[in-house]
Each structure stands twice: as C-alpha cells, then as structure tokens.
Protein backbone atom coordinates (compact mmCIF):
# COMPACT_ATOMS: atom_id res chain seq x y z
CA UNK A 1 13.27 2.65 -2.66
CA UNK A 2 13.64 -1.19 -3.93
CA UNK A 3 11.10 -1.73 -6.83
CA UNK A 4 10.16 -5.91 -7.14
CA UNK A 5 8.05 -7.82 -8.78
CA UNK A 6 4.76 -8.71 -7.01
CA UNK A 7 5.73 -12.24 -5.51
CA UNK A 8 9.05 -10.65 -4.15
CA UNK A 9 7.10 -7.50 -2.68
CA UNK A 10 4.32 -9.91 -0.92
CA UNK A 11 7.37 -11.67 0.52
CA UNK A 12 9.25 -8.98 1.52
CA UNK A 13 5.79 -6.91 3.26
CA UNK A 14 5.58 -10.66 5.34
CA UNK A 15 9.21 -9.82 6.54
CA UNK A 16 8.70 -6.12 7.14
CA UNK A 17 5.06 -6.74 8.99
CA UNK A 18 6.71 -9.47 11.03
CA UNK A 19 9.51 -6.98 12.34
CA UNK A 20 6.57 -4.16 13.01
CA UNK A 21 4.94 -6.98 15.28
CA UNK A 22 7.18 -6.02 18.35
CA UNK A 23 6.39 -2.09 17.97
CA UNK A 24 6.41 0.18 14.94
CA UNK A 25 3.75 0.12 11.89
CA UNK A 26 4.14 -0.06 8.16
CA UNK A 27 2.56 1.95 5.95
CA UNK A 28 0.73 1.47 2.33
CA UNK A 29 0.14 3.71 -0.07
CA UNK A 30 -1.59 2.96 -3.45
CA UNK A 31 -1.50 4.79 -6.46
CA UNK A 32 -2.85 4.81 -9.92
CA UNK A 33 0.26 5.24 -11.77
CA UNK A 34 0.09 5.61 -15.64
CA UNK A 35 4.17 4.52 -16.42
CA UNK A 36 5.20 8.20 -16.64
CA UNK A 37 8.43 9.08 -14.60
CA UNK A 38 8.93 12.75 -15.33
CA UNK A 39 6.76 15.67 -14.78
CA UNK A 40 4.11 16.82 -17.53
CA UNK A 41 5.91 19.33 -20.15
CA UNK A 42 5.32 23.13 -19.89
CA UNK A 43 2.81 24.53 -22.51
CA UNK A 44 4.07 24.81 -26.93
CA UNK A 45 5.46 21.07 -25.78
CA UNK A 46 3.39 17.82 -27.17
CA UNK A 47 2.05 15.95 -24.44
CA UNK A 48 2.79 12.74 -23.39
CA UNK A 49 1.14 9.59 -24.92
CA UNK A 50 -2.01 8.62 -22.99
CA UNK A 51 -0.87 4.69 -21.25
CA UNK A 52 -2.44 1.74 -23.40
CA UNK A 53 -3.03 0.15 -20.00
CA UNK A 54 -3.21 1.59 -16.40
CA UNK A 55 -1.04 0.44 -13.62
CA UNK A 56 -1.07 0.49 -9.60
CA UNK A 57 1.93 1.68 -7.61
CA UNK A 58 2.26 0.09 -4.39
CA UNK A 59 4.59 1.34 -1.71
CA UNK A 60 5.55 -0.45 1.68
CA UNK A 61 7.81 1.49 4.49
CA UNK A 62 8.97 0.75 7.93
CA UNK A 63 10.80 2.61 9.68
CA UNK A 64 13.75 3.22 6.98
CA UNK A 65 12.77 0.46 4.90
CA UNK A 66 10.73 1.02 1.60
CA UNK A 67 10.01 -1.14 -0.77
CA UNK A 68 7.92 -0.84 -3.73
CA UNK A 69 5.80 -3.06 -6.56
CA UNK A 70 3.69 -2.01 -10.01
CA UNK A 71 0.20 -4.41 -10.32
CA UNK A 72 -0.17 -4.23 -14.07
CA UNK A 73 -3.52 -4.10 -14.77
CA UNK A 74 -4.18 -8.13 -16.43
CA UNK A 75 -2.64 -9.16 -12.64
CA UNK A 76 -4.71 -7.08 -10.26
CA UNK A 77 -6.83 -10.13 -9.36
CA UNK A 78 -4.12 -12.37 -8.60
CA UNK A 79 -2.75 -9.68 -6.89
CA UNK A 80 -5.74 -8.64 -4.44
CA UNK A 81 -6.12 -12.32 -3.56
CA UNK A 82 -2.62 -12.64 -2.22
CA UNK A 83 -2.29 -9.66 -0.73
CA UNK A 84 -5.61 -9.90 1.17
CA UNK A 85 -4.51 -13.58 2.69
CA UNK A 86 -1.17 -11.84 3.42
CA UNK A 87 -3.41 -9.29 5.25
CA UNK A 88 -5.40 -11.57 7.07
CA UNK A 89 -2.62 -13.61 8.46
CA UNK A 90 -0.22 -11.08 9.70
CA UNK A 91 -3.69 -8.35 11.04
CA UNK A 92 -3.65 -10.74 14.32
CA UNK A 93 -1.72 -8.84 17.04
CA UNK A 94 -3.96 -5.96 17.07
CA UNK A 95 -4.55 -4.41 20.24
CA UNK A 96 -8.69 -3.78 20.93
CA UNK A 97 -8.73 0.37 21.66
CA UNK A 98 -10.97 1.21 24.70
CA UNK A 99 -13.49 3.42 23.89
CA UNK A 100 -14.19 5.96 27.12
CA UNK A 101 -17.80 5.62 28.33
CA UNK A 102 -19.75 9.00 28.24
CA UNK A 103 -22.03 9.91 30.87
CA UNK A 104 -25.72 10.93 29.75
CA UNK A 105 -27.38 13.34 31.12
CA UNK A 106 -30.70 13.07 32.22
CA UNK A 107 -33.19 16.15 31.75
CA UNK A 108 -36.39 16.44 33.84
C-alpha cells in the first residue's frame, strides 16, 4: 500500500476510477485513525499517549492497486470539498438497476 499526501491521492483515485470505468469498482474505506501503528500493550505496560489531534485514514483499491492518504484534522474541509467534486465528476457512468415489478394481490 502507497501512502500520499492528499493532492497526490485525489489524483491518483481520478486515475484508478477512470480505469474502473470499463468494468471493475474501487473501493473506500475510512477510518478514524489516532497515529498509532502497533497494537495496544498487554496489561502492567503504560499505555500509549492519547493523540493531541485525530486523523482520518483513507484507503483506495482496485483490483491490485491500493493506495492510501491521512486527512489531518485542520485539512478535513479542504479535503471533503475536493474529494466530493472528484466524486461528482467521475459518479457519471452508472448504470440505472431495474427494480422487478411485484404483482398485488387483490382480496375480495
């Protein structure tokens, strides 16, 4: 997994939802992430410091392709307003799913 900065990631999802247009999907996950890379230590151990700020993890993957960013908290704004026009432009190909009609029954 490629960790970027937030410009590069938004670039790189344009790239990776462009290739998904033909057939495939990408997936997002978000995640509050609080900077800690190792597991929580076993009881008699001091804890880890509580974060001074929280952070979001933001994972991208098609196919074999991951790629992942951290939104520090200051930036989330900026963020959400890029990524939502990046949405909007590249959500167009969707196909429309056909519902199946259901027959009612009458009762007399």
């Amino acid at each position: 997994m490629v960790l970027l900065e937030n410009d590069a990631f938004l670039s790189e999802l344009t790239k990776l939802f462009q290739k998904a247009r033909l057939d495939g999907s990408v997936t997002m996950t978000f995640k509050r992430y609080d900077g800690h890379d190792r597991p929580n230590p076993r009881e008699g151990k001091p804890p880890l410091p509580e974060p001074s700020e929280h952070l979001c993890l933001i994972r991208a993957k098609f196919r074999s392709k991951k790629i992942a960013t951290v939104v520090h908290q200051k930036d989330v704004n900026k963020f959400q307003v890029a990524y939502s026009s990046l949405l909007k432009g590249n959500l167009d190909g969707l196909k429309k799913v056909k519902k199946p009609k259901t027959k009612t029954k009458v009762e007399s």
